[in-house]
Every structure is written in structure tokens, then in C-alpha cells.
PDB file of N, CA and C in Angstrom:
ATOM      1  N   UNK A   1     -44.925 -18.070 -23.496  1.00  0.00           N
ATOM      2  CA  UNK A   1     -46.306 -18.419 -23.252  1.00  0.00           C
ATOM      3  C   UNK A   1     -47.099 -17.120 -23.095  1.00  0.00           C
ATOM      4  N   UNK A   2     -48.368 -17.216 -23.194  1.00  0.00           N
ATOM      5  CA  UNK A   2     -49.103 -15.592 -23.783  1.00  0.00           C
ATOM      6  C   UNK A   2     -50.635 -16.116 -22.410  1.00  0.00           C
ATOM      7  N   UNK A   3     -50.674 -14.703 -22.359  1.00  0.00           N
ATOM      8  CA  UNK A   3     -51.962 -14.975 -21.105  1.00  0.00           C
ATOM      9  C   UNK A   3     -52.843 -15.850 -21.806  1.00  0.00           C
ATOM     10  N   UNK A   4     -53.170 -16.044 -22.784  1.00  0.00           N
ATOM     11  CA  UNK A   4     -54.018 -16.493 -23.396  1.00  0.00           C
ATOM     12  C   UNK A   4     -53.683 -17.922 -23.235  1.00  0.00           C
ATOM     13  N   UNK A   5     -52.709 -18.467 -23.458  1.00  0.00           N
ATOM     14  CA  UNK A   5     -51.918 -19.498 -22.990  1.00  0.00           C
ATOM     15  C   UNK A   5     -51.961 -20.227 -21.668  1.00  0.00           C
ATOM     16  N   UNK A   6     -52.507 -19.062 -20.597  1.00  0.00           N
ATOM     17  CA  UNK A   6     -52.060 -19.796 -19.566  1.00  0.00           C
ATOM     18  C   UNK A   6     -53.483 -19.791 -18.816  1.00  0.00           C
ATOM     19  N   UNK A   7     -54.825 -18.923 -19.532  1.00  0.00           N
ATOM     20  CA  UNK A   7     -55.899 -19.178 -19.479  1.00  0.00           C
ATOM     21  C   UNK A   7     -56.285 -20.611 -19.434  1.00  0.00           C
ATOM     22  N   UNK A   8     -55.890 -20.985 -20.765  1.00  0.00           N
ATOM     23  CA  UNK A   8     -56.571 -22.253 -20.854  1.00  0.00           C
ATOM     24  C   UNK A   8     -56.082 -23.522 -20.107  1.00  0.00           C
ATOM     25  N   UNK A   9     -55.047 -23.353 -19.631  1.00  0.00           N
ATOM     26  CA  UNK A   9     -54.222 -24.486 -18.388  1.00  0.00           C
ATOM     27  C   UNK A   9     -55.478 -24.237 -16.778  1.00  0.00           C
ATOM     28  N   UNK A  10     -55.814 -23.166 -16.896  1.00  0.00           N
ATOM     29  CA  UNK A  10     -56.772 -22.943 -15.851  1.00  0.00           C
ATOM     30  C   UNK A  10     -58.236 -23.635 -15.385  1.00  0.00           C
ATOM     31  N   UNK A  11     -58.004 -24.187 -14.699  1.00  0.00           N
ATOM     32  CA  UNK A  11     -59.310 -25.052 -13.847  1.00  0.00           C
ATOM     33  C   UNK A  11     -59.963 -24.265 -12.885  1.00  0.00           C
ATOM     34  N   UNK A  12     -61.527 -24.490 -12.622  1.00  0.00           N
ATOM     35  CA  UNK A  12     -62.091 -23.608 -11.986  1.00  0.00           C
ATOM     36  C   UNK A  12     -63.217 -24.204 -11.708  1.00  0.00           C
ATOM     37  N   UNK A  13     -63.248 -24.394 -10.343  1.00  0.00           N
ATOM     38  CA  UNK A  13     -64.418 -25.109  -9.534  1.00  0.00           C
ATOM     39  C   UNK A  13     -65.867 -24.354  -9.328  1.00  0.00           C
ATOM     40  N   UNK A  14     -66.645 -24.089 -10.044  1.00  0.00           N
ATOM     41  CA  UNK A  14     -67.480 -23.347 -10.098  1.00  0.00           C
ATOM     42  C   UNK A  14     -68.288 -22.851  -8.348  1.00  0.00           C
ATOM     43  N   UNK A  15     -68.352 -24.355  -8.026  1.00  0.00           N
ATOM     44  CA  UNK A  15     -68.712 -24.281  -6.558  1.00  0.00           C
ATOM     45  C   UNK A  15     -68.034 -23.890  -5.847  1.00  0.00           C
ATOM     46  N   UNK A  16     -66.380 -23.731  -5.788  1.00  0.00           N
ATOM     47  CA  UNK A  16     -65.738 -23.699  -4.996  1.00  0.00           C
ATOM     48  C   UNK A  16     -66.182 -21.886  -4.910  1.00  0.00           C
ATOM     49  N   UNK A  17     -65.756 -21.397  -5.962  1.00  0.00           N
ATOM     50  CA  UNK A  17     -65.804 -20.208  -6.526  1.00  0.00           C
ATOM     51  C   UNK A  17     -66.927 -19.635  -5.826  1.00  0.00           C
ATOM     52  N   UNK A  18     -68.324 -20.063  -6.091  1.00  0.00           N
ATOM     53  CA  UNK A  18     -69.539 -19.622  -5.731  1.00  0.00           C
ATOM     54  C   UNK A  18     -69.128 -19.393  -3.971  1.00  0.00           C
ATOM     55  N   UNK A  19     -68.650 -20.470  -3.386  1.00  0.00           N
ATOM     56  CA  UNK A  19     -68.416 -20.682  -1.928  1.00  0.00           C
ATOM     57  C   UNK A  19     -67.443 -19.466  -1.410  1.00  0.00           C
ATOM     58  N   UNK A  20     -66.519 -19.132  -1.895  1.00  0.00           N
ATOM     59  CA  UNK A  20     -65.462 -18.333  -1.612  1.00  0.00           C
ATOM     60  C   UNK A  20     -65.890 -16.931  -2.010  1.00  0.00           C
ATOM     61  N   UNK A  21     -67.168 -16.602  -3.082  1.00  0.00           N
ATOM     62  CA  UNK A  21     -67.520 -15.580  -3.328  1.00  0.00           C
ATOM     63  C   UNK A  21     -68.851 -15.270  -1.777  1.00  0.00           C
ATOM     64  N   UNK A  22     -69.111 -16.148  -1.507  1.00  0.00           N
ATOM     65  CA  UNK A  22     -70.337 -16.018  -0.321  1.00  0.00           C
ATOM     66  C   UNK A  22     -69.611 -16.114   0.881  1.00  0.00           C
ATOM     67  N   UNK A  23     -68.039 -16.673   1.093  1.00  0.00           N
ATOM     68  CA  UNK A  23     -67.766 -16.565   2.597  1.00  0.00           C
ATOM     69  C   UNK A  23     -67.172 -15.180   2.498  1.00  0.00           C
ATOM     70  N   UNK A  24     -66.648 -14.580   1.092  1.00  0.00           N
ATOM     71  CA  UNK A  24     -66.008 -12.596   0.692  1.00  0.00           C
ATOM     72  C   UNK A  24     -67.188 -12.144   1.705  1.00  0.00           C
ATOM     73  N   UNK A  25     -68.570 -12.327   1.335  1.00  0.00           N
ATOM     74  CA  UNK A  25     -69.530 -10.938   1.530  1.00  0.00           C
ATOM     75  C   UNK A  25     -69.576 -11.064   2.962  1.00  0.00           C
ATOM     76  N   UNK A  26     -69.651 -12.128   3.715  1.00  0.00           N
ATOM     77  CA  UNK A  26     -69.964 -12.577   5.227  1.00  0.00           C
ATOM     78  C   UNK A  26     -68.816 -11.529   5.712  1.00  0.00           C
ATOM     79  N   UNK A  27     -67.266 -12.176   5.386  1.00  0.00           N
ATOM     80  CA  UNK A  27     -66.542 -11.273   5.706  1.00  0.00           C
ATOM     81  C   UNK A  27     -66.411  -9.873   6.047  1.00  0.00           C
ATOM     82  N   UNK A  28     -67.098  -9.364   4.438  1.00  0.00           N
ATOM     83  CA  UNK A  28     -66.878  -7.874   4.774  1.00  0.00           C
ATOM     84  C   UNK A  28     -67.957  -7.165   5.581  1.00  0.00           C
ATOM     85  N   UNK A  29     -69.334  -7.915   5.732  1.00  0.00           N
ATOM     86  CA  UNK A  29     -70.112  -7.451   6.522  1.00  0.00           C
ATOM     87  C   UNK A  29     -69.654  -7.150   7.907  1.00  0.00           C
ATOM     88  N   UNK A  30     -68.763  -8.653   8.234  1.00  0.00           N
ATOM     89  CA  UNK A  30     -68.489  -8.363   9.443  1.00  0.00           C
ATOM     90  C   UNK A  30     -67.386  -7.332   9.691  1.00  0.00           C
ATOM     91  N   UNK A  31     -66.225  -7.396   8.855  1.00  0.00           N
ATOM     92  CA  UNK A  31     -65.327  -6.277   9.322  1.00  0.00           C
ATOM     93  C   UNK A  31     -65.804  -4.875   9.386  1.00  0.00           C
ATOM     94  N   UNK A  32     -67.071  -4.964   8.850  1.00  0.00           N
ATOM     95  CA  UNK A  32     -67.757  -3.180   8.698  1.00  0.00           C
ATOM     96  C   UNK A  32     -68.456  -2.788   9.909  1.00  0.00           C
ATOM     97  N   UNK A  33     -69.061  -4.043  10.430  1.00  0.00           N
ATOM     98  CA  UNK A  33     -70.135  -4.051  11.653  1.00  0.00           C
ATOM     99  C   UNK A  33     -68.913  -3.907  13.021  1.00  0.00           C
ATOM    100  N   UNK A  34     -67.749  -4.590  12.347  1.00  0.00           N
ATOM    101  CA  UNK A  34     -66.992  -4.218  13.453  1.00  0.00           C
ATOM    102  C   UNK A  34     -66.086  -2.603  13.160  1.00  0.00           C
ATOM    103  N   UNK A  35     -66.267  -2.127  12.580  1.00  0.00           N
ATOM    104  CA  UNK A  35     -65.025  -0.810  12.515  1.00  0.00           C
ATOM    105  C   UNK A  35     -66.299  -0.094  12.768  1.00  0.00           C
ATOM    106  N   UNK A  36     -67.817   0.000  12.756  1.00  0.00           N
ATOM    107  CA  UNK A  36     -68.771   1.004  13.118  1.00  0.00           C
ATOM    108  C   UNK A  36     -68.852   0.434  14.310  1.00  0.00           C
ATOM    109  N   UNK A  37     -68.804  -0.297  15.030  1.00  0.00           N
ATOM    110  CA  UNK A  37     -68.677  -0.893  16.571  1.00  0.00           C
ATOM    111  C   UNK A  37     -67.616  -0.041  17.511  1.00  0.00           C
ATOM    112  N   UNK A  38     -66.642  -0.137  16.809  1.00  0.00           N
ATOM    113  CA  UNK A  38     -65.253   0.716  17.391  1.00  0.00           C
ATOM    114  C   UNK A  38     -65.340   2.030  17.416  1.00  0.00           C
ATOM    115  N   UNK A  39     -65.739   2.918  16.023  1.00  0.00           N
ATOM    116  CA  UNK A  39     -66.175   4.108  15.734  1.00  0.00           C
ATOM    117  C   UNK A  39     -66.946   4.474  16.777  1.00  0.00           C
ATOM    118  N   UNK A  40     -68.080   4.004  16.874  1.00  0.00           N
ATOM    119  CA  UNK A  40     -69.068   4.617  18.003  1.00  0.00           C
ATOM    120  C   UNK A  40     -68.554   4.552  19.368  1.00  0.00           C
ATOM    121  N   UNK A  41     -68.068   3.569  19.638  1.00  0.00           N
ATOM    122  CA  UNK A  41     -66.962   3.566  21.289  1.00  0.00           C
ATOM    123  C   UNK A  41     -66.363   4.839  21.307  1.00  0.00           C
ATOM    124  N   UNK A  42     -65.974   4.916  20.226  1.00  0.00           N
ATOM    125  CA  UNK A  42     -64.356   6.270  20.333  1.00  0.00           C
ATOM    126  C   UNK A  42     -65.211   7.427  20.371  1.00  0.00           C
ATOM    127  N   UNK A  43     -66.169   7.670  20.139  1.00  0.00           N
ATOM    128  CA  UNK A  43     -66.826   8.887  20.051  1.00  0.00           C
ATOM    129  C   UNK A  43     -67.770   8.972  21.328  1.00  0.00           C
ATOM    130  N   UNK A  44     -68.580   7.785  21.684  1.00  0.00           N
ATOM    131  CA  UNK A  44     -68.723   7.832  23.139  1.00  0.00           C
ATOM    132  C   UNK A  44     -68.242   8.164  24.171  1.00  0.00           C
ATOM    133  N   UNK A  45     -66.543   7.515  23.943  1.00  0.00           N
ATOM    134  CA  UNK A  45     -65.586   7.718  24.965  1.00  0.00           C
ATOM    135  C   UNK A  45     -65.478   9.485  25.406  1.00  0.00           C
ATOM    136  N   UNK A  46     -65.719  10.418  24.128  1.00  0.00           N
ATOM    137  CA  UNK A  46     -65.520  11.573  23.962  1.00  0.00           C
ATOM    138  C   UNK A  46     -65.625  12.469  25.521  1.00  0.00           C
ATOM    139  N   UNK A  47     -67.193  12.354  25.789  1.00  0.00           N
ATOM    140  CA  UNK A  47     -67.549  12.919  27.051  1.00  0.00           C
ATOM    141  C   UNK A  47     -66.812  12.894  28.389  1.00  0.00           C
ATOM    142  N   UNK A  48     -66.062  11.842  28.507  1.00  0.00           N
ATOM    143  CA  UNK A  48     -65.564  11.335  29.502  1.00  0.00           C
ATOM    144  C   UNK A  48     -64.252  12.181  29.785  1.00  0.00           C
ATOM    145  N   UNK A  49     -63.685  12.929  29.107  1.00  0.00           N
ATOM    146  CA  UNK A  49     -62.638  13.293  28.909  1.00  0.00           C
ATOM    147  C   UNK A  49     -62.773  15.223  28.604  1.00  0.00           C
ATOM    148  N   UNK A  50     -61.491  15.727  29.634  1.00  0.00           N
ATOM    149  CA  UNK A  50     -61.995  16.778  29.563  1.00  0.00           C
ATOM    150  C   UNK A  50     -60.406  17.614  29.372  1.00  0.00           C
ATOM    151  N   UNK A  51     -60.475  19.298  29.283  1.00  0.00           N
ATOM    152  CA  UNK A  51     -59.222  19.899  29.584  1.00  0.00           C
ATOM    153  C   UNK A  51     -58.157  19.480  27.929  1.00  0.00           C
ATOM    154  N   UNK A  52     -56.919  19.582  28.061  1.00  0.00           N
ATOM    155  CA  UNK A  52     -56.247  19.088  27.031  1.00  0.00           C
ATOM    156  C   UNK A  52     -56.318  17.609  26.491  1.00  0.00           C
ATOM    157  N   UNK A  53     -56.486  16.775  27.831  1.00  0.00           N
ATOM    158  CA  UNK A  53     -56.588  15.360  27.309  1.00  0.00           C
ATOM    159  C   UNK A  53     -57.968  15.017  26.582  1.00  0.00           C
ATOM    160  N   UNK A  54     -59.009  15.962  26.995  1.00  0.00           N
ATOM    161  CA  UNK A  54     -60.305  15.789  26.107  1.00  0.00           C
ATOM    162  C   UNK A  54     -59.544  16.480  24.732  1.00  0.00           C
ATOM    163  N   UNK A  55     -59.106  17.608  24.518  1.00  0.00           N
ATOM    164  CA  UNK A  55     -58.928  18.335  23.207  1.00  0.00           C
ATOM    165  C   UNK A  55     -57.932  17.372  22.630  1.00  0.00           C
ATOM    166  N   UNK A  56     -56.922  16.349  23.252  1.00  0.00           N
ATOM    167  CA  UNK A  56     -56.096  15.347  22.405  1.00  0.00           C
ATOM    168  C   UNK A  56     -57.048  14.505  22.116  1.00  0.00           C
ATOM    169  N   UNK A  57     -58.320  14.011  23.222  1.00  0.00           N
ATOM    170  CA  UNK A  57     -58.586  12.961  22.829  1.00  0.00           C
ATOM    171  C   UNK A  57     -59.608  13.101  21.318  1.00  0.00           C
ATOM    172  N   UNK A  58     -60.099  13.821  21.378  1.00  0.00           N
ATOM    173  CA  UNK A  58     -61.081  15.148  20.192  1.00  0.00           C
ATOM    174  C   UNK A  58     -60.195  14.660  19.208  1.00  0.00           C
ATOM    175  N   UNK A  59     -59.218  14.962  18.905  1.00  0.00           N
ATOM    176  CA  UNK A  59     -58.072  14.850  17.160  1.00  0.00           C
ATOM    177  C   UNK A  59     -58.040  13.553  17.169  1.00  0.00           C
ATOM    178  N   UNK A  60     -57.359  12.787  18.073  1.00  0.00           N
ATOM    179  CA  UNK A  60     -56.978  11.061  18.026  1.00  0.00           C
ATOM    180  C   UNK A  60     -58.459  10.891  17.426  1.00  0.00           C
ATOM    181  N   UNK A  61     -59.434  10.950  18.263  1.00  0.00           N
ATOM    182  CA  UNK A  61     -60.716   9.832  17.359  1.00  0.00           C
ATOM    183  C   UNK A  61     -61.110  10.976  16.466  1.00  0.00           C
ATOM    184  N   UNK A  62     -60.855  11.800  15.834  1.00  0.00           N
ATOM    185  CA  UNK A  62     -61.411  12.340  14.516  1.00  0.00           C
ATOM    186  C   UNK A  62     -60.558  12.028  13.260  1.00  0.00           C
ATOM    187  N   UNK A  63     -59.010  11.615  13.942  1.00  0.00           N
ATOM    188  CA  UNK A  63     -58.081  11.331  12.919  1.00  0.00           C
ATOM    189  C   UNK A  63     -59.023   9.563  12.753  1.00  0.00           C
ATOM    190  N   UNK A  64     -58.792   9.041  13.810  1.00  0.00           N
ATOM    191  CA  UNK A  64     -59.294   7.386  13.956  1.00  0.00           C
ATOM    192  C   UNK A  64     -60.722   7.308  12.618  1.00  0.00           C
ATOM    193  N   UNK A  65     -62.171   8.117  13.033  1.00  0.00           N
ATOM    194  CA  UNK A  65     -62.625   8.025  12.629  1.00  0.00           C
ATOM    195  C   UNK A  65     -62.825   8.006  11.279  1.00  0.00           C
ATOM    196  N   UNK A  66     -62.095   8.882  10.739  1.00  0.00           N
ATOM    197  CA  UNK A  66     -61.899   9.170   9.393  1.00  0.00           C
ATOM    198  C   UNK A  66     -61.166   8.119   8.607  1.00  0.00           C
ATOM    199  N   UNK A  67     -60.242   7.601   9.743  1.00  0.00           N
ATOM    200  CA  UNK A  67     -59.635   6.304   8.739  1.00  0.00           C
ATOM    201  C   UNK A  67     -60.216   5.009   8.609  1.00  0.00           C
ATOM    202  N   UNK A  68     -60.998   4.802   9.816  1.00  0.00           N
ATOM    203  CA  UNK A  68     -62.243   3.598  10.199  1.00  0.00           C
ATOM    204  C   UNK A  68     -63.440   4.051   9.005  1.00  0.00           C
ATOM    205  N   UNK A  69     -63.989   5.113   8.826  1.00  0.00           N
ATOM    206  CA  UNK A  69     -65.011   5.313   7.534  1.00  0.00           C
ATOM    207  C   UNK A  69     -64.126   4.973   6.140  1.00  0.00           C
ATOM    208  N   UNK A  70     -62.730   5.208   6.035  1.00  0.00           N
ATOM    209  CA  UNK A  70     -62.169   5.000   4.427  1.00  0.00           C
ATOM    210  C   UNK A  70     -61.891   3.264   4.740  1.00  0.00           C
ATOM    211  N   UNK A  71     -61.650   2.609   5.610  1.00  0.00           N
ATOM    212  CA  UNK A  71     -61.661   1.227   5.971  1.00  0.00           C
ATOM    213  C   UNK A  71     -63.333   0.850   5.312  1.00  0.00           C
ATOM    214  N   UNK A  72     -64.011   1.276   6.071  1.00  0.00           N
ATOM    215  CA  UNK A  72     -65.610   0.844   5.813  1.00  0.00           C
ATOM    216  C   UNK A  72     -65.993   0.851   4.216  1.00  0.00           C
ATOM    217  N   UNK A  73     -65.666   2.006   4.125  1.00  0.00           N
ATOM    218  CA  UNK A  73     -66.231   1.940   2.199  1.00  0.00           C
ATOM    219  C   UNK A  73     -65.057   1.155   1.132  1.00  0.00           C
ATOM    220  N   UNK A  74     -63.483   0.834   1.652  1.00  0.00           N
ATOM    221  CA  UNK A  74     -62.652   0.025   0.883  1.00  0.00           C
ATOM    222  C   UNK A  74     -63.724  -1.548   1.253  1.00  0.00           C
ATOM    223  N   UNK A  75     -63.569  -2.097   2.452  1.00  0.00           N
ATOM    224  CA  UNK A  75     -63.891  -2.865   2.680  1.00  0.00           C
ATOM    225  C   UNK A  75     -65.311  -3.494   1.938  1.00  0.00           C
ATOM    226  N   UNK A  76     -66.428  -2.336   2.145  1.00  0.00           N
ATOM    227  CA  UNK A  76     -67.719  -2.664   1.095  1.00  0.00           C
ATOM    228  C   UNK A  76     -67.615  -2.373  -0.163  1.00  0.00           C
TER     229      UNK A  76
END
């Protein structure tokens, strides 16, 4: 059987489709609004913290951040 083949066995709910393409964008809005929610905590937290455990805490949220921004732009 050839993709072409298995195209045409394929059914497709146009609405459903439309629906599942509009609950995607809700989604990713929200997972973005939430990883810039978290981001800004961790960098807030910054001040609070001083001596070596400020200079660990400094790398942890710069490593964090950096992976929360490549989250944000996969995600959008």
C-alpha cells in the first residue's frame, strides 16, 4: 500500500480539526504565559540571596532561564 493509498482511506472532520487547531493556540499561549511567570520569579528570587549561595543561585537561574526562553520560542 503507497501513502497515496492510505491518504484516501483518510476521514477528516473539518470542525473537529478547526476545534483542535483553536484549543493548540490557547494551549501554547498558556504554557508561554506560564514559563515567563516562572522566569521572572527566578530572577526576582535573585536579590534575596547572597555570598556563594547567591553566586550558585546566579548560574542555576541563568542555566533555568535560558532553557525556559528555548521552551518559549519551541512552544510559540
Amino acid at each position: 500500500m503507497t501513502q497515496g493509498d492510505r491518504a484516501k482511506n483518510v476521514a477528516v472532520d473539518l470542525g473537529e480539526l478547526a476545534a483542535a487547531a483553536q484549543l493548540t493556540g490557547v494551549w501554547t499561549e498558556d504554557c508561554a504565559d506560564r514559563f515567563s511567570t516562572a522566569g521572572r520569579r527566578m530572577n526576582d528570587s535573585l536579590s534575596g540571596w547572597a555570598g556563594t549561595s547567591g553566586a550558585a543561585m546566579e548560574k542555576i537561574t541563568t542555566r533555568w532561564v535560558e532553557a525556559n526562553r528555548r521552551l518559549v520560542e519551541h512552544v510559540g
